[in-house]
N, C-alpha and C. Protein backbone atom coordinates (compact mmCIF):
# COMPACT_ATOMS: atom_id res chain seq x y z
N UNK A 1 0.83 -1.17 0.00
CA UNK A 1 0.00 0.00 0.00
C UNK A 1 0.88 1.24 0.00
N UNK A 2 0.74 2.12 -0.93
CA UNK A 2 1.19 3.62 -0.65
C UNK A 2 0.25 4.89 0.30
N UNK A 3 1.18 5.01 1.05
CA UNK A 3 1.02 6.10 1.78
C UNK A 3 1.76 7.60 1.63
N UNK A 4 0.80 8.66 1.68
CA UNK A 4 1.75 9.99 1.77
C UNK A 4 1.31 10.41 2.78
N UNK A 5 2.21 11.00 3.87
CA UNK A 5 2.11 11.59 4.87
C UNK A 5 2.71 13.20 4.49
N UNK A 6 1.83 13.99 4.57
CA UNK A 6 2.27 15.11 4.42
C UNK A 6 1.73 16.36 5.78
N UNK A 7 2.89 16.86 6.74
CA UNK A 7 2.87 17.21 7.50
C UNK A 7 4.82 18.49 7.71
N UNK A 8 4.33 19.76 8.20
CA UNK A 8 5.52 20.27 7.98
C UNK A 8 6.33 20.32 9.26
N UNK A 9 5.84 19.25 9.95
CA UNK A 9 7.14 18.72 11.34
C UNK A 9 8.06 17.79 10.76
N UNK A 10 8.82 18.16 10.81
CA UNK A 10 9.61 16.84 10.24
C UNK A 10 10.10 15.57 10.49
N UNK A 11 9.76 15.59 12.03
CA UNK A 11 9.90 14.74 12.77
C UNK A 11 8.54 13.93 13.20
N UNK A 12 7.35 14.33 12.52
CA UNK A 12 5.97 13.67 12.82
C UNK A 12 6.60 12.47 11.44
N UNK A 13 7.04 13.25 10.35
CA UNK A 13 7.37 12.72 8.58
C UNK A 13 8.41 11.45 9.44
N UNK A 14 9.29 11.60 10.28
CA UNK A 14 10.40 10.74 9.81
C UNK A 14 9.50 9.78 10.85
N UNK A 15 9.21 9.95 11.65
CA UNK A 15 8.21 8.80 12.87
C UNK A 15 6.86 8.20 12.08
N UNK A 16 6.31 9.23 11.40
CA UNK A 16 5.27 8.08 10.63
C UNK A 16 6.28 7.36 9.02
N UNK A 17 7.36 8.20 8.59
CA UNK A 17 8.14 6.95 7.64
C UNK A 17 8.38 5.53 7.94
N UNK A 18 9.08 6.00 9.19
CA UNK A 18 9.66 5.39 9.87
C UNK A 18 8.70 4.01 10.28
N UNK A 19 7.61 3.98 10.95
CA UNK A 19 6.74 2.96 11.60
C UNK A 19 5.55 2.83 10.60
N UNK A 20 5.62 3.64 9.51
CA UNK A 20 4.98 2.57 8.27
C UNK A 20 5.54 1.76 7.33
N UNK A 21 6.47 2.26 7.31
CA UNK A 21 7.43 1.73 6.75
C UNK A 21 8.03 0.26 7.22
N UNK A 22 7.96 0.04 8.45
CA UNK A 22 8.19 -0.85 9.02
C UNK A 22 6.86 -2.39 9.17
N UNK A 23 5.75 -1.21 8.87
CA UNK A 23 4.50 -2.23 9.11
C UNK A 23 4.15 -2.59 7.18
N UNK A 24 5.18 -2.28 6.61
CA UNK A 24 5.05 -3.48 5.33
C UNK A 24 4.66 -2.30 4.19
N UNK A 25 4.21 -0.80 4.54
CA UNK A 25 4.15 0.17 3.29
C UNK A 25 5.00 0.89 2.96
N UNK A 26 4.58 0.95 1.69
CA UNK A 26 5.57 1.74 1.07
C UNK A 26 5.25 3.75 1.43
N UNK A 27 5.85 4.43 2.13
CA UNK A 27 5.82 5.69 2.18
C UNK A 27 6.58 6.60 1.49
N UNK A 28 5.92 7.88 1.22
CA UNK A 28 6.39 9.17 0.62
C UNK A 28 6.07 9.85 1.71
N UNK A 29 6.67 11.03 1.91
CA UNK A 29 6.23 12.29 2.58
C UNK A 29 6.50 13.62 1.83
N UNK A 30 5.65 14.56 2.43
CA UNK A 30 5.79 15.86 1.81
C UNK A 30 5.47 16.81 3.31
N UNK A 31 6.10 18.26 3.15
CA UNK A 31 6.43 19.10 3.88
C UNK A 31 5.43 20.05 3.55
N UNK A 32 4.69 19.81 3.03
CA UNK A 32 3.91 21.31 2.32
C UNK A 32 2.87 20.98 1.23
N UNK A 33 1.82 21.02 1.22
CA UNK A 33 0.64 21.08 -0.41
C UNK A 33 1.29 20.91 -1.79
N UNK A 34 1.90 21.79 -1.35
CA UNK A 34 2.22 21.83 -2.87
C UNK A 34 3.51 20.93 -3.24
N UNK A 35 4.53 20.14 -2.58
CA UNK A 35 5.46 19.53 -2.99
C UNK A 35 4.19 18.29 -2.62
N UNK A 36 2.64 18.18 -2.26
CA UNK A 36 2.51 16.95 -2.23
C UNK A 36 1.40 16.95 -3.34
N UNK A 37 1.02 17.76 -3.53
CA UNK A 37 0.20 18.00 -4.97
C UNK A 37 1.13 17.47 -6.29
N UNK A 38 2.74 17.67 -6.09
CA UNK A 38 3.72 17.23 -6.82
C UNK A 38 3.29 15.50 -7.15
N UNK A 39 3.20 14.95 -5.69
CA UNK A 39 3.79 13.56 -5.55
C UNK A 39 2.33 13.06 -5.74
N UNK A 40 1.32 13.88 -5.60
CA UNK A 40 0.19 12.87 -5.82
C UNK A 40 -0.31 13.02 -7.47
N UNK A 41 0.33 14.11 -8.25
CA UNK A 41 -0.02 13.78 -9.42
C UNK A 41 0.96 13.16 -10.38
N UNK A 42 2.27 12.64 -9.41
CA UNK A 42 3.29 11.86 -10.28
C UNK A 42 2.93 9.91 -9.74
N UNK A 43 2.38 9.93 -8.77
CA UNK A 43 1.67 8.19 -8.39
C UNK A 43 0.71 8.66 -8.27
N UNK A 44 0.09 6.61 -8.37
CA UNK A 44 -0.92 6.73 -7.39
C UNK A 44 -1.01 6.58 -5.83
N UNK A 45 -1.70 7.16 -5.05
CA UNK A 45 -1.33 7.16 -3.45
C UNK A 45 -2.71 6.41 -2.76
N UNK A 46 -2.42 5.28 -2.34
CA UNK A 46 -3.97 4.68 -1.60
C UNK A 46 -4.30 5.39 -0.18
N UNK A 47 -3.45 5.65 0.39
CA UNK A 47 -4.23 6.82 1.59
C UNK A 47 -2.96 8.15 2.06
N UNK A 48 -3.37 9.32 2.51
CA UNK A 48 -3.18 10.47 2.86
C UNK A 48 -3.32 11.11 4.11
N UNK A 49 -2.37 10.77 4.97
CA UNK A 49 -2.70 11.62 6.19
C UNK A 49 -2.56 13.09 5.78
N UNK A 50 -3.15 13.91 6.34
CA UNK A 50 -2.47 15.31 6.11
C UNK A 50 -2.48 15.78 7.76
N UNK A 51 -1.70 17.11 7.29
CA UNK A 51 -2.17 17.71 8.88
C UNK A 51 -2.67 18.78 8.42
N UNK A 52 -3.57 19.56 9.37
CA UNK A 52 -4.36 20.46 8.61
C UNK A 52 -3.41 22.16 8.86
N UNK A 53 -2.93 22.09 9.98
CA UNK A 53 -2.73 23.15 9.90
C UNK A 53 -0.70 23.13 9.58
N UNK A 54 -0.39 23.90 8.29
CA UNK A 54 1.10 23.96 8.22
C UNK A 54 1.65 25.29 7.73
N UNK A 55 2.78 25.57 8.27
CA UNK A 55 3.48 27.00 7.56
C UNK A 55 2.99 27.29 6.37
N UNK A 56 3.26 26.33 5.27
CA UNK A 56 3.29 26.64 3.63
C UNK A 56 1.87 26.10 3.32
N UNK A 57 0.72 26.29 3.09
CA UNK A 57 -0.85 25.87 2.99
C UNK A 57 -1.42 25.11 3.90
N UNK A 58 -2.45 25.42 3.43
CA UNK A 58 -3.87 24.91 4.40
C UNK A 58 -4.53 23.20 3.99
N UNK A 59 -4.00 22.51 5.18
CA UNK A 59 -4.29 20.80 4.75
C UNK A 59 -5.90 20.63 4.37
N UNK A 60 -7.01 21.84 4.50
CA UNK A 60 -8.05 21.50 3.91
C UNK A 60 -7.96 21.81 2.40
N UNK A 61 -7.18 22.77 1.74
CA UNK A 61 -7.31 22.87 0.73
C UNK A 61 -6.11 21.68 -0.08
N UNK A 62 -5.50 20.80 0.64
CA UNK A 62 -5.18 19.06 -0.23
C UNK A 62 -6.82 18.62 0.36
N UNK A 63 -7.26 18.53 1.39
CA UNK A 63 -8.66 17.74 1.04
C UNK A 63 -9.56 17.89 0.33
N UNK A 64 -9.79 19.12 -0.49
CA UNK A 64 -10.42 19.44 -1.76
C UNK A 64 -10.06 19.33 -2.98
N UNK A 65 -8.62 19.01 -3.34
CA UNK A 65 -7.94 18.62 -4.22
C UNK A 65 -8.30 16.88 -4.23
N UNK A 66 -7.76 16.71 -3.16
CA UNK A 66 -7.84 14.87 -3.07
C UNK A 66 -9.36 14.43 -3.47
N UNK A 67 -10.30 15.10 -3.52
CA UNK A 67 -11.63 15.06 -3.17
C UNK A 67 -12.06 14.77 -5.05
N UNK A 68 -11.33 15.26 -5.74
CA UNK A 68 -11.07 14.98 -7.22
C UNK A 68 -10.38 14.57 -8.05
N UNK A 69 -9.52 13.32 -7.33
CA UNK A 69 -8.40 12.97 -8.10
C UNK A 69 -9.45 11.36 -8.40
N UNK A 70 -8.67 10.62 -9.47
CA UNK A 70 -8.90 9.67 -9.68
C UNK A 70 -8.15 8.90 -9.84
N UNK A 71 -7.63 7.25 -9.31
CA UNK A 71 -8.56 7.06 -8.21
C UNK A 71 -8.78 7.83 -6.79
N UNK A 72 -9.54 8.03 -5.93
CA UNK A 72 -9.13 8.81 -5.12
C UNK A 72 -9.03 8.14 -3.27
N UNK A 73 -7.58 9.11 -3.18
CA UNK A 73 -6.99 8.08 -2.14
C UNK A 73 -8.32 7.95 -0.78
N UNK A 74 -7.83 7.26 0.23
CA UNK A 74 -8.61 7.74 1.49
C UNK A 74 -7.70 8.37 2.02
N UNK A 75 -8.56 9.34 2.93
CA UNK A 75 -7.90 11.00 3.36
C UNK A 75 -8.09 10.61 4.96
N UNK A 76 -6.81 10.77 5.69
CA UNK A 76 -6.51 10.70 7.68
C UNK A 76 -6.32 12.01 7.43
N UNK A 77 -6.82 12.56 8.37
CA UNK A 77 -6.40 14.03 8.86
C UNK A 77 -5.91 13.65 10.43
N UNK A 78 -4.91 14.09 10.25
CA UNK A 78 -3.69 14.20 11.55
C UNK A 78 -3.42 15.06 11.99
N UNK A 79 -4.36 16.13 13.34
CA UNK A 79 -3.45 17.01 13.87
C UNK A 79 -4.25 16.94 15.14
N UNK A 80 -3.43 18.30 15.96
CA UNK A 80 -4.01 18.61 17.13
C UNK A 80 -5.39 19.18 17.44
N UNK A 81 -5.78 20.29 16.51
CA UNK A 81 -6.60 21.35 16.34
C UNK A 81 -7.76 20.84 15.35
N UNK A 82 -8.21 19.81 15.95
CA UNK A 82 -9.89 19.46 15.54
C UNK A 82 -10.94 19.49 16.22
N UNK A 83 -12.29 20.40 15.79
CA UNK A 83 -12.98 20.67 16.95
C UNK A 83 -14.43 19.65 16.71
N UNK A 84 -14.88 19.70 17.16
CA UNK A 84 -16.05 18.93 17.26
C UNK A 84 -16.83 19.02 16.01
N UNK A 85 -17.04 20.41 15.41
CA UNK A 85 -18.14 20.74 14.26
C UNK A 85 -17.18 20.06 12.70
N UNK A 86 -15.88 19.85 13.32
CA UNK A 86 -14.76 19.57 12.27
C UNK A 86 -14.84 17.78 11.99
N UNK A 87 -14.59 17.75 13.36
CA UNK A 87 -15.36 16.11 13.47
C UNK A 87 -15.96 15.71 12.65
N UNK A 88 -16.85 16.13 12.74
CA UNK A 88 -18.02 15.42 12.47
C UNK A 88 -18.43 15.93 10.68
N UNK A 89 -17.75 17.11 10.08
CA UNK A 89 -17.99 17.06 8.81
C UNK A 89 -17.22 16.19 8.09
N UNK A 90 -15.92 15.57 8.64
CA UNK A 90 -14.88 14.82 8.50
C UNK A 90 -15.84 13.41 8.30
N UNK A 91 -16.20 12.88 8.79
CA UNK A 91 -16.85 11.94 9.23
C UNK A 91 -17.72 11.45 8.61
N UNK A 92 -18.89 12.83 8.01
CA UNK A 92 -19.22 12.53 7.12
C UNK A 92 -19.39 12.30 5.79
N UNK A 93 -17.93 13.16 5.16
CA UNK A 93 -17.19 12.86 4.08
C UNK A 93 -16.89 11.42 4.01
N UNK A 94 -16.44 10.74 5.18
CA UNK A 94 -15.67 9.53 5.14
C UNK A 94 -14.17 9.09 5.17
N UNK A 95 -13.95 10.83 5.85
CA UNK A 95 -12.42 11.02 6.00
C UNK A 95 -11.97 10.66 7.50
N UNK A 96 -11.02 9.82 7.92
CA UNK A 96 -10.22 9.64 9.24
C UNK A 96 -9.58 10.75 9.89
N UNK A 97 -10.03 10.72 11.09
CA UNK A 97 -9.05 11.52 12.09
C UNK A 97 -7.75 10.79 12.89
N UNK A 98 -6.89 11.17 12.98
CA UNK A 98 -6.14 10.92 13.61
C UNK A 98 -5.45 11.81 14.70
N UNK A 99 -5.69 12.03 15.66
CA UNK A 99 -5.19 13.30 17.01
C UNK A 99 -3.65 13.42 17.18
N UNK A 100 -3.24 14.48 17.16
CA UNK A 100 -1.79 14.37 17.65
C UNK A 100 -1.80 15.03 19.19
N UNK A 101 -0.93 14.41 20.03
CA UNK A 101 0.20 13.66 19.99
C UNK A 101 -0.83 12.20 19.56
N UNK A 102 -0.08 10.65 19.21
CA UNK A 102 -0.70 9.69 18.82
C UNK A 102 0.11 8.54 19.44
N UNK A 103 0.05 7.56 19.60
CA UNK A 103 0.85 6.38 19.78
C UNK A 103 1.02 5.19 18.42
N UNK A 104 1.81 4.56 18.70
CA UNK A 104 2.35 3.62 17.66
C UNK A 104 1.05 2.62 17.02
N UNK A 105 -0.03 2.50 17.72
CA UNK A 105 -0.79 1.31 17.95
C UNK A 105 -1.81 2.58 17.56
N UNK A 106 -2.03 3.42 17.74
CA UNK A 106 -3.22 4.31 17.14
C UNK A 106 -2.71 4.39 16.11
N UNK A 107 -1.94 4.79 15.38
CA UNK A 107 -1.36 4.94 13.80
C UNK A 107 -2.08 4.05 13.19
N UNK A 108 -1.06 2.65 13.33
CA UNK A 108 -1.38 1.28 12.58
C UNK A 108 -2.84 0.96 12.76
N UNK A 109 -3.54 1.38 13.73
CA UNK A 109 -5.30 0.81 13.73
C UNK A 109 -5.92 2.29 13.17
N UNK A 110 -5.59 3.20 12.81
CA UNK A 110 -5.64 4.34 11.97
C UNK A 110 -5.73 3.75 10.45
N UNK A 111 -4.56 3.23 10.03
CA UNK A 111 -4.20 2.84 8.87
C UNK A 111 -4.90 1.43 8.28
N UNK A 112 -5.72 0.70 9.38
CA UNK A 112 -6.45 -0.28 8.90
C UNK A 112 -8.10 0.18 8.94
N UNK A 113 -8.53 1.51 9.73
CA UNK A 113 -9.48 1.71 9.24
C UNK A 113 -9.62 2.55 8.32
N UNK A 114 -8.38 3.45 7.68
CA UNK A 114 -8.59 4.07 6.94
C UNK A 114 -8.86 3.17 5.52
N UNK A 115 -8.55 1.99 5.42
CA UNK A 115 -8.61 0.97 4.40
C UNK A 115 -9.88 0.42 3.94
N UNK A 116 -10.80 0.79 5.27
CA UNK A 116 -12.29 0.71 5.37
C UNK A 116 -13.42 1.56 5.04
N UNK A 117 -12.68 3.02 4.72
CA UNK A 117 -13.47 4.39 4.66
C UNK A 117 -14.07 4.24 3.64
């Protein structure tokens, strides 16, 4: 399975490379929208964490992009700053949350329901 994790900590990038990478996928990461707007129109990507909030663009505007690609991946949103009304529009798109800070075992059961969305 391909994964892009695109988040502008770099150390969220090398810890989710790192422990997906290890659980058997293949990962990319990107620092920013637009170097991942790069990578998602050069593969195909089966799921997308983003984080929503980063220096260089706004991770809702890759979820409106992703929202029209074909095929189109399933979308984790990964951050701190999700509020309830966010929740739940998430949710009903059919997009995953994922909370930061996270543990190793929330990731990987992250990444098997995102397979389900």
């Amino acid at each position: 399975m391909k994964i892009l994790v695109v988040d502008d900590e770099q150390l969220v990038r090398w810890f989710m490379h790192r422990a997906l990478t290890k659980s058997g996928h293949e990962v990319t990461t990107a620092s920013d929208i637009f170097e991942a707007s790069e990578k998602l129109d050069a593969e195909n990507i089966d799921i997308v964490f983003v984080d929503l909030r980063m220096s260089e663009g706004n991770g809702i505007e890759l979820i409106h992009k992703l929202e029209h690609l074909t095929p189109q991946p399933k979308v984790i949103v990964c951050s701190a700053f999700i509020t309830s009304e966010m929740e739940e529009e998430f949710k009903n798109k059919g997009i995953g949350i994922l909370r930061k800070p996270f543990k190793l075992d929330e990731l990987n059961r992250t990444v098997q329901q995102g397979l389900n969305l």
